[in-house]
PDB file of N, CA and C in Angstrom:
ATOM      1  N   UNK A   1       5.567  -2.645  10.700  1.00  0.00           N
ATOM      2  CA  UNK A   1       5.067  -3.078   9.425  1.00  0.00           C
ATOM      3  C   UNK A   1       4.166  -4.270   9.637  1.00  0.00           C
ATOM      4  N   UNK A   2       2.812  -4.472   8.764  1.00  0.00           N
ATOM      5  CA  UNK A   2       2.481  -5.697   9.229  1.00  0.00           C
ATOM      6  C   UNK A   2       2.256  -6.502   7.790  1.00  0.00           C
ATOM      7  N   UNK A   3       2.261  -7.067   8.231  1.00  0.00           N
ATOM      8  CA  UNK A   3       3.046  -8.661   7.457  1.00  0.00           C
ATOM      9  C   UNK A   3       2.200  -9.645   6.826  1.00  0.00           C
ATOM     10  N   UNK A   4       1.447 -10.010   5.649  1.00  0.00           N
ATOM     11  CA  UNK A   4       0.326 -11.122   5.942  1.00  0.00           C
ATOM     12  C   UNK A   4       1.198 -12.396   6.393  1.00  0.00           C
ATOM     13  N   UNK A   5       1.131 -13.714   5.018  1.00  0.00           N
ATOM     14  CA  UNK A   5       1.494 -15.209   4.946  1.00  0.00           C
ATOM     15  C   UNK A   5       3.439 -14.763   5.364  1.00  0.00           C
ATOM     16  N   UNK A   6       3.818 -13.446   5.384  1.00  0.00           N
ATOM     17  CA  UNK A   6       5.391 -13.985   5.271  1.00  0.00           C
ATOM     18  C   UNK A   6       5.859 -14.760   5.912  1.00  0.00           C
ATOM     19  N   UNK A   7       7.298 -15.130   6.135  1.00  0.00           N
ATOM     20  CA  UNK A   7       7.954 -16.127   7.384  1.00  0.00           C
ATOM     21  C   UNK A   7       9.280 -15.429   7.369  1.00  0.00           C
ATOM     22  N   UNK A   8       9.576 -15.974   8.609  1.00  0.00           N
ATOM     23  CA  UNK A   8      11.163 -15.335   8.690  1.00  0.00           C
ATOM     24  C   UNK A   8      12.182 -15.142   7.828  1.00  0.00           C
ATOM     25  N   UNK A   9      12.056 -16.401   6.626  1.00  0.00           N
ATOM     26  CA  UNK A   9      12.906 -16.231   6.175  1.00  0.00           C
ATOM     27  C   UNK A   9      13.075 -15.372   4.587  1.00  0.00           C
ATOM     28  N   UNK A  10      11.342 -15.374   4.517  1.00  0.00           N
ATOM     29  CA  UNK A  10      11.523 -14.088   3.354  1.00  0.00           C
ATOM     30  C   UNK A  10      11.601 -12.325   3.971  1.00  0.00           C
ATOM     31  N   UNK A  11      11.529 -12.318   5.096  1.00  0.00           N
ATOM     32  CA  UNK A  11      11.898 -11.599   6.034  1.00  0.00           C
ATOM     33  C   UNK A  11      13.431 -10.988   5.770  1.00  0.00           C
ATOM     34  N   UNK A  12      13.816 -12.308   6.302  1.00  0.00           N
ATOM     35  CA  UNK A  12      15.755 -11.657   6.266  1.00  0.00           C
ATOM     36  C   UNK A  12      15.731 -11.461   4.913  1.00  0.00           C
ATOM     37  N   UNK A  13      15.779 -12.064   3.728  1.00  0.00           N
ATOM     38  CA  UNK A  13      16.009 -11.874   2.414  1.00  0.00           C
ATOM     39  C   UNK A  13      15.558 -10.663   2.265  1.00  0.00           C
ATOM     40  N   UNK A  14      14.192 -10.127   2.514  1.00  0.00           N
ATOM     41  CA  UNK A  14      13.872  -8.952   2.137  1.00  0.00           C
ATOM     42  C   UNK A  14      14.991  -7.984   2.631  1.00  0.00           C
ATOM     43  N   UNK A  15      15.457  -7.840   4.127  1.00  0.00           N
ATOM     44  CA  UNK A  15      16.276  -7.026   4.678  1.00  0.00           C
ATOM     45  C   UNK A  15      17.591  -7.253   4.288  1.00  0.00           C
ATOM     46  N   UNK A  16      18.136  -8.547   3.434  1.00  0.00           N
ATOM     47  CA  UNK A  16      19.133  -8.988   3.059  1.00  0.00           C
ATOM     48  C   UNK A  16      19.472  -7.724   1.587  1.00  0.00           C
ATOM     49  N   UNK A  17      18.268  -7.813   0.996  1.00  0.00           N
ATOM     50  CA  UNK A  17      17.747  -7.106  -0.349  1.00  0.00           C
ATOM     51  C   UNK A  17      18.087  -5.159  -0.055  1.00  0.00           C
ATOM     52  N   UNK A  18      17.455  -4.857   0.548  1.00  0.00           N
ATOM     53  CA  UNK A  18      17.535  -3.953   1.341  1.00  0.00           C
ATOM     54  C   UNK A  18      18.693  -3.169   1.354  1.00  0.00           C
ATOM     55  N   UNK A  19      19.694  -3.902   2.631  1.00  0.00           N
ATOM     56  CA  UNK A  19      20.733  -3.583   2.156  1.00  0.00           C
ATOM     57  C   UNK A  19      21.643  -3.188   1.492  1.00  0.00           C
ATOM     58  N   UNK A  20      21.801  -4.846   0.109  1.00  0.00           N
ATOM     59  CA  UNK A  20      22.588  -4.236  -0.673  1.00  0.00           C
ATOM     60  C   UNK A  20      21.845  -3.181  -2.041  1.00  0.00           C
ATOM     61  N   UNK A  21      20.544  -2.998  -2.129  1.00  0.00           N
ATOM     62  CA  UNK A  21      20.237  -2.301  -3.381  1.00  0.00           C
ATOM     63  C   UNK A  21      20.557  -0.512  -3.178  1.00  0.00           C
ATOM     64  N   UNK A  22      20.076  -0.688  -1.487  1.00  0.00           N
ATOM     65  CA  UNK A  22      19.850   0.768  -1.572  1.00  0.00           C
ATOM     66  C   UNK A  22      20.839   1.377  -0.238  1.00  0.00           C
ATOM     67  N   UNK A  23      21.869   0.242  -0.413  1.00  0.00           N
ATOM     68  CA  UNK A  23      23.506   0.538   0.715  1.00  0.00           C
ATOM     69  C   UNK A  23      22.762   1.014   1.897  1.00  0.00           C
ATOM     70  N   UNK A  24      22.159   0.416   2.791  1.00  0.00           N
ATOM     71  CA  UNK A  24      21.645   0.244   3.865  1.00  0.00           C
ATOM     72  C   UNK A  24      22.209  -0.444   4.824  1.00  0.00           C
ATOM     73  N   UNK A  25      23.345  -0.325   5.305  1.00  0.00           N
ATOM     74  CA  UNK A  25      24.133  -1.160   6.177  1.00  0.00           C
ATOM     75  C   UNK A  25      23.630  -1.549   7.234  1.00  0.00           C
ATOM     76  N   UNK A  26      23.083  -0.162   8.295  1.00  0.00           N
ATOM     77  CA  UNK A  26      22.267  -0.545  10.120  1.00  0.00           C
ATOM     78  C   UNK A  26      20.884  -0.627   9.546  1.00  0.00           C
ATOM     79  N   UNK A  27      20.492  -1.599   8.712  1.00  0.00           N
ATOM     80  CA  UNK A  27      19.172  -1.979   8.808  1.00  0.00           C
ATOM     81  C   UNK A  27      18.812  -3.549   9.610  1.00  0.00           C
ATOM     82  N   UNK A  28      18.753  -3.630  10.292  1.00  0.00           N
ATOM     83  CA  UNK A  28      18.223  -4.859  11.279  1.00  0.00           C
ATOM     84  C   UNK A  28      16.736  -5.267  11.345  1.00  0.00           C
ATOM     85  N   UNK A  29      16.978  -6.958  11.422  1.00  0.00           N
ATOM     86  CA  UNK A  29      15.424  -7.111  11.604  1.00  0.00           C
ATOM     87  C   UNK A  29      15.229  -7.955  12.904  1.00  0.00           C
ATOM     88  N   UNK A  30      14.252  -6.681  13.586  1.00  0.00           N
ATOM     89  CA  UNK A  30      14.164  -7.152  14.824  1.00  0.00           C
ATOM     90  C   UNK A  30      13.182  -8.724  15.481  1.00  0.00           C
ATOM     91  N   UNK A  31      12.367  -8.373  14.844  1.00  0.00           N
ATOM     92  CA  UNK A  31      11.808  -9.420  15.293  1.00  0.00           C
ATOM     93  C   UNK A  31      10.296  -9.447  14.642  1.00  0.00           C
ATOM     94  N   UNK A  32       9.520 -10.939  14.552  1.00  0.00           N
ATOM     95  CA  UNK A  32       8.405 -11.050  13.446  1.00  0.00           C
ATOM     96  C   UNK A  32       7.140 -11.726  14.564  1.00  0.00           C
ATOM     97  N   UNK A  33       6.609 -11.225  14.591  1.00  0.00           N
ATOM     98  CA  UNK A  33       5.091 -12.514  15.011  1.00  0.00           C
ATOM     99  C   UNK A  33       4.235 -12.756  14.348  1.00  0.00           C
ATOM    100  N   UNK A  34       4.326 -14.531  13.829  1.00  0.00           N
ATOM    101  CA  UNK A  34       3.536 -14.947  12.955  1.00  0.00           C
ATOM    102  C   UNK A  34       1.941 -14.679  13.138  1.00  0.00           C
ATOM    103  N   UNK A  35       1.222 -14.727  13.969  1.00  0.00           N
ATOM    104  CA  UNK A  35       0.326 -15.043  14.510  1.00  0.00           C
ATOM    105  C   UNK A  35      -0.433 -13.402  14.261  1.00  0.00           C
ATOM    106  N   UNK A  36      -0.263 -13.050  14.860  1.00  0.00           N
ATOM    107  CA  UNK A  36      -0.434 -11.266  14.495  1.00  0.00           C
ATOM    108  C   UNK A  36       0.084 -10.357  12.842  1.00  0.00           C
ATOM    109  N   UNK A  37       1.019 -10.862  12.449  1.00  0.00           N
ATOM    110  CA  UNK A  37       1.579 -10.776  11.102  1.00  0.00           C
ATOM    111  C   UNK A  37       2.283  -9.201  11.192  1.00  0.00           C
ATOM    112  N   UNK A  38       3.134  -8.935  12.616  1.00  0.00           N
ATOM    113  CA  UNK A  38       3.552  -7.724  12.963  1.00  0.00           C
ATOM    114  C   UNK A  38       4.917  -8.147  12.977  1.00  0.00           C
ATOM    115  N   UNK A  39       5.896  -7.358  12.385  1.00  0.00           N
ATOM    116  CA  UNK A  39       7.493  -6.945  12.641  1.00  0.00           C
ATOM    117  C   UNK A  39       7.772  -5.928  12.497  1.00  0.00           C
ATOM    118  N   UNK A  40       9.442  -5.890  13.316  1.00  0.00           N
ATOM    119  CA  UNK A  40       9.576  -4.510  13.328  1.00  0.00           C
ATOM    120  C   UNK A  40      11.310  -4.459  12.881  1.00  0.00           C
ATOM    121  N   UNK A  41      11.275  -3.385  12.087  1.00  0.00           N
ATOM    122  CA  UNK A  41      13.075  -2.968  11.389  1.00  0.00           C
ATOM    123  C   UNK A  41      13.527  -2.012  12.300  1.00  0.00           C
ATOM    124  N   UNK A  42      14.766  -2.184  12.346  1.00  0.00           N
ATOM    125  CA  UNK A  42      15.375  -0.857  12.676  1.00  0.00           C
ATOM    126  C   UNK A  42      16.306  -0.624  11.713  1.00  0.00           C
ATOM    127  N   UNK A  43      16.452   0.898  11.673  1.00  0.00           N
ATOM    128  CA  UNK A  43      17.049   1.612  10.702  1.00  0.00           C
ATOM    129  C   UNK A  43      17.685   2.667  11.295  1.00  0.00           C
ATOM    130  N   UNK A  44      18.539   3.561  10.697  1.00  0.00           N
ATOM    131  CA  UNK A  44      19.137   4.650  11.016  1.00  0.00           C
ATOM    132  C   UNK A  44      18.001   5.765  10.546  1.00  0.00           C
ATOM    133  N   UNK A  45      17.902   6.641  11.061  1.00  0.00           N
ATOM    134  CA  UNK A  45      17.238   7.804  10.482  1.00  0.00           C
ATOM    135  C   UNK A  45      17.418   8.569   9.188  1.00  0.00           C
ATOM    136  N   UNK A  46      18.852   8.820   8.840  1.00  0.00           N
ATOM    137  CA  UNK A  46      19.049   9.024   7.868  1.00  0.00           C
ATOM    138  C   UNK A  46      18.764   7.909   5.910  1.00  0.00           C
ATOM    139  N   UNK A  47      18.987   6.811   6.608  1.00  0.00           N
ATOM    140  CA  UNK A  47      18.398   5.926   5.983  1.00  0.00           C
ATOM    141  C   UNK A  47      16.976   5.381   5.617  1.00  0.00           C
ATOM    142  N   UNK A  48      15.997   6.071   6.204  1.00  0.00           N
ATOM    143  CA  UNK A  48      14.846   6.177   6.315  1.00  0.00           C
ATOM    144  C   UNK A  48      13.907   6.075   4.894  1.00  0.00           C
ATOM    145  N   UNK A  49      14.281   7.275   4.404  1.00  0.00           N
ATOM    146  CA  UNK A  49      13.680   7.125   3.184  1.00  0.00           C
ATOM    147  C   UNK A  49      13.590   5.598   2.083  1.00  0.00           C
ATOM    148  N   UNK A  50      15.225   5.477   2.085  1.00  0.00           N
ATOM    149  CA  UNK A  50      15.666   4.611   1.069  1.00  0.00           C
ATOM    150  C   UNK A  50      14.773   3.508   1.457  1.00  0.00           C
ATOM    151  N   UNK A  51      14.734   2.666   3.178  1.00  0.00           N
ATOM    152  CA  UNK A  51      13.841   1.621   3.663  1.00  0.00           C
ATOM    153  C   UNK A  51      12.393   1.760   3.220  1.00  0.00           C
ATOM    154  N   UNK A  52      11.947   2.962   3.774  1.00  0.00           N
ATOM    155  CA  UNK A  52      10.481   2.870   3.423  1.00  0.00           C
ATOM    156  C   UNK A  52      10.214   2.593   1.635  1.00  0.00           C
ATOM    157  N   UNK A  53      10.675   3.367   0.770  1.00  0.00           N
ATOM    158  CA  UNK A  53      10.958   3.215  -0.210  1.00  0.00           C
ATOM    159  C   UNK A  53      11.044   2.007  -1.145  1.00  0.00           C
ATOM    160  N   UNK A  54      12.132   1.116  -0.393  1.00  0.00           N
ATOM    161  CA  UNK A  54      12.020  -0.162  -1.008  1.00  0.00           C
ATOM    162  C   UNK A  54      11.237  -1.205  -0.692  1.00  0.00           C
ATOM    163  N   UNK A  55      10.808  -0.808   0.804  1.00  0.00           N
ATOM    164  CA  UNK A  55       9.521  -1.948   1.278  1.00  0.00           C
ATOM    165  C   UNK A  55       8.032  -1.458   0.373  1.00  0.00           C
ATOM    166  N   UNK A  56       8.212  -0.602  -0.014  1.00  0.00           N
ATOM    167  CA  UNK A  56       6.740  -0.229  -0.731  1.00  0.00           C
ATOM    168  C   UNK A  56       6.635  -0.662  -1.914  1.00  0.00           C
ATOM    169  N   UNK A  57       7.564  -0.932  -2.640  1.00  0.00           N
ATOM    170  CA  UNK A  57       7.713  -1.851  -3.097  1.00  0.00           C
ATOM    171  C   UNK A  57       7.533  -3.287  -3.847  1.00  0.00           C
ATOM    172  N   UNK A  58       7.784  -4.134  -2.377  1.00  0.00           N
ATOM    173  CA  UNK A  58       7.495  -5.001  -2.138  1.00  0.00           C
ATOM    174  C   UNK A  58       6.063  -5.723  -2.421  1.00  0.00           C
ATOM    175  N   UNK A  59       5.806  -6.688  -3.505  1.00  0.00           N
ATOM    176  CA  UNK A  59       4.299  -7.141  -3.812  1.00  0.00           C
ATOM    177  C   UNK A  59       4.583  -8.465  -4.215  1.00  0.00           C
ATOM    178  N   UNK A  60       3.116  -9.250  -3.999  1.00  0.00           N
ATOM    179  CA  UNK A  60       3.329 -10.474  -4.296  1.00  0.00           C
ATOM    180  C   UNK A  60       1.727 -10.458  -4.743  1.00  0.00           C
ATOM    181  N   UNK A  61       1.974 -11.565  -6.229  1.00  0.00           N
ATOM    182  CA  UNK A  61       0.371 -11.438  -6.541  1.00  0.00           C
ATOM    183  C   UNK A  61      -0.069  -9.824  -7.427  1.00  0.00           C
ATOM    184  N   UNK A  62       0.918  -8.830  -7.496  1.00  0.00           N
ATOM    185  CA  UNK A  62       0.259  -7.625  -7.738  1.00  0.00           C
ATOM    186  C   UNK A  62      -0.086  -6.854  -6.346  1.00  0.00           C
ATOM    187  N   UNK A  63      -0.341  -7.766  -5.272  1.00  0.00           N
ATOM    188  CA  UNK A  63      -0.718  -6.920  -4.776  1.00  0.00           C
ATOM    189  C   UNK A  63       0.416  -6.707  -3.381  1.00  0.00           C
ATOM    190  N   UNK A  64       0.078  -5.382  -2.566  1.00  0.00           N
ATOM    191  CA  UNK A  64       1.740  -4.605  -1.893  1.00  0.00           C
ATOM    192  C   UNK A  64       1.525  -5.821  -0.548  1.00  0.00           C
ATOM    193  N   UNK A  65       2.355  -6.226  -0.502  1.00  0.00           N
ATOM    194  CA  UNK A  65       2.845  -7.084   0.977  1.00  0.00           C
ATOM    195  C   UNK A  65       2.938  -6.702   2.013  1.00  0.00           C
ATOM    196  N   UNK A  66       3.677  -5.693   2.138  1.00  0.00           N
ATOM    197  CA  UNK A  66       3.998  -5.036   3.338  1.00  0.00           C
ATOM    198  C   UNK A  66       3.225  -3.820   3.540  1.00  0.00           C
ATOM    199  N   UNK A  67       2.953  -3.431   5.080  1.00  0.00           N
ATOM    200  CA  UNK A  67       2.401  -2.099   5.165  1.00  0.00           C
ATOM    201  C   UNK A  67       3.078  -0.968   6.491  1.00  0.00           C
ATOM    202  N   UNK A  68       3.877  -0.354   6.148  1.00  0.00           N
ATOM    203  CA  UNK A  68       4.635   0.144   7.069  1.00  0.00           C
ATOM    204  C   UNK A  68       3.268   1.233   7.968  1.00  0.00           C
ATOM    205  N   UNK A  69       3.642   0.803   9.182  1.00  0.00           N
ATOM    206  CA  UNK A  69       2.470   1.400  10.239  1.00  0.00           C
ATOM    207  C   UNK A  69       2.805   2.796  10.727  1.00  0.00           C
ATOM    208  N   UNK A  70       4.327   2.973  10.893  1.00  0.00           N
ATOM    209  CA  UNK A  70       4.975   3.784  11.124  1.00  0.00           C
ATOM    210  C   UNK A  70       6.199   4.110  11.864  1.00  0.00           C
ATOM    211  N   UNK A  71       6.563   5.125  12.074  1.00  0.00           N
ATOM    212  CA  UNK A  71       8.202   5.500  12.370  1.00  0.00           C
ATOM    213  C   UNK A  71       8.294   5.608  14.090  1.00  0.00           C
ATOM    214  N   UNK A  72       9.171   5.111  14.806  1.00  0.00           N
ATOM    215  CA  UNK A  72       9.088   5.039  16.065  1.00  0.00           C
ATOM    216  C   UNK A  72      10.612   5.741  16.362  1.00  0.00           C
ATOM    217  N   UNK A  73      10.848   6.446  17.571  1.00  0.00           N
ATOM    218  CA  UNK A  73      12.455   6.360  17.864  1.00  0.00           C
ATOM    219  C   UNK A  73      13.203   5.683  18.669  1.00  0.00           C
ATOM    220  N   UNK A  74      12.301   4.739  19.026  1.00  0.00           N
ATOM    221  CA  UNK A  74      13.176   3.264  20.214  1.00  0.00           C
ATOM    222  C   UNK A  74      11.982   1.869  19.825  1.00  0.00           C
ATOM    223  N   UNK A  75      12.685   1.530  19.998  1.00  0.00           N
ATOM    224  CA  UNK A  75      12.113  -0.521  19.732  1.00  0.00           C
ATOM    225  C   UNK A  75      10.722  -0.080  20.898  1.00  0.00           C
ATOM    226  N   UNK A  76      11.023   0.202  21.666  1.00  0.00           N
ATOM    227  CA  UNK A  76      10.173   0.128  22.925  1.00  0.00           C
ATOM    228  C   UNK A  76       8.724   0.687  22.919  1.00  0.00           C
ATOM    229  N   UNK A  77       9.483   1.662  22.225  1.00  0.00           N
ATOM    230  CA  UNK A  77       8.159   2.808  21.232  1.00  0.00           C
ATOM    231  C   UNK A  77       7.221   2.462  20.588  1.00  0.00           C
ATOM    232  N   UNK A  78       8.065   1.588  19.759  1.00  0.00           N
ATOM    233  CA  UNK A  78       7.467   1.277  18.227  1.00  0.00           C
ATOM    234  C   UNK A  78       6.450  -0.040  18.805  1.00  0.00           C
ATOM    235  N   UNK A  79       6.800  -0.975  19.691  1.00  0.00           N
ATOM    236  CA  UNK A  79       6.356  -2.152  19.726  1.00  0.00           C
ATOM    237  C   UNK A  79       4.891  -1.532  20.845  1.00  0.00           C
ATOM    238  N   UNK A  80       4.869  -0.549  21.874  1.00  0.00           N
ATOM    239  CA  UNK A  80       3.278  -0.047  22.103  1.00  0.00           C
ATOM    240  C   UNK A  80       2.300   0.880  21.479  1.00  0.00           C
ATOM    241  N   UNK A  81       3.378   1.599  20.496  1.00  0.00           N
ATOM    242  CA  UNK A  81       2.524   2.186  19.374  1.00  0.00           C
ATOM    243  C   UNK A  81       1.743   1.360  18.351  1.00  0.00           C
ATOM    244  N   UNK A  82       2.397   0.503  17.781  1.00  0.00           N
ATOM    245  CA  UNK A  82       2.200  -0.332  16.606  1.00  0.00           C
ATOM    246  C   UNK A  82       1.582  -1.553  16.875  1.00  0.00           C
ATOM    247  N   UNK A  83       2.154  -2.596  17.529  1.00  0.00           N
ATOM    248  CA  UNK A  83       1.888  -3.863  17.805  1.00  0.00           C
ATOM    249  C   UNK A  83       0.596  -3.681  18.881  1.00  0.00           C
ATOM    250  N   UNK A  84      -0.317  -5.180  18.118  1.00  0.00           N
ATOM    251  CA  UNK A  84      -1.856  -4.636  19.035  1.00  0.00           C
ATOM    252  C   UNK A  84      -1.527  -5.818  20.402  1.00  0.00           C
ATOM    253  N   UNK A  85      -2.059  -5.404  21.159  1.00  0.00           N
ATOM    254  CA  UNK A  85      -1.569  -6.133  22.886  1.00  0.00           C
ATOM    255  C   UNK A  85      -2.635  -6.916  22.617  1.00  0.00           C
ATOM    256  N   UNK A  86      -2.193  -8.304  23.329  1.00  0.00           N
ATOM    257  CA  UNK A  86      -3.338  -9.557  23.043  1.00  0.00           C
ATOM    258  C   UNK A  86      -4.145  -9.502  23.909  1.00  0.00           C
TER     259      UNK A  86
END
């Protein structure tokens, strides 16, 4: 997902949010880089929908905050698919 002004800690809240609206228990937030404005969730698969769903969501200003880049099946994946190499 990439990220503009957020910070970590509207980060966890968001994934805090997450959780309890749409009973999302293994949703984790892995990790954020300010600088690039890239993080990445993990989720269960089956839970999938409900995440994408509620991050879309997500707006500030009117306008959408978040932009999910896409679905990976390992951290490892997701971070050379998605994240741009400096």
């Amino acid at each position: 997902m990439a990220l503009g002004d957020s910070s970590r800690a509207e980060i966890s809240r968001l994934v805090s949010e997450v959780k309890s609206k749409q009973n999302c228990q293994s949703v984790k937030f892995i990790g954020f880089d300010k600088t690039s404005g890239f993080g990445i969730l993990l989720c269960g698969h089956l839970e999938l929908p409900a995440v994408k769903s509620m991050l879309s969501q997500v707006k500030t200003g009117g306008k959408t905050e978040l932009k999910i880049l896409g679905v990976s099946g390992t951290i490892r994946a997701a971070k050379r698919k998605f994240v741009p190499r400096r």
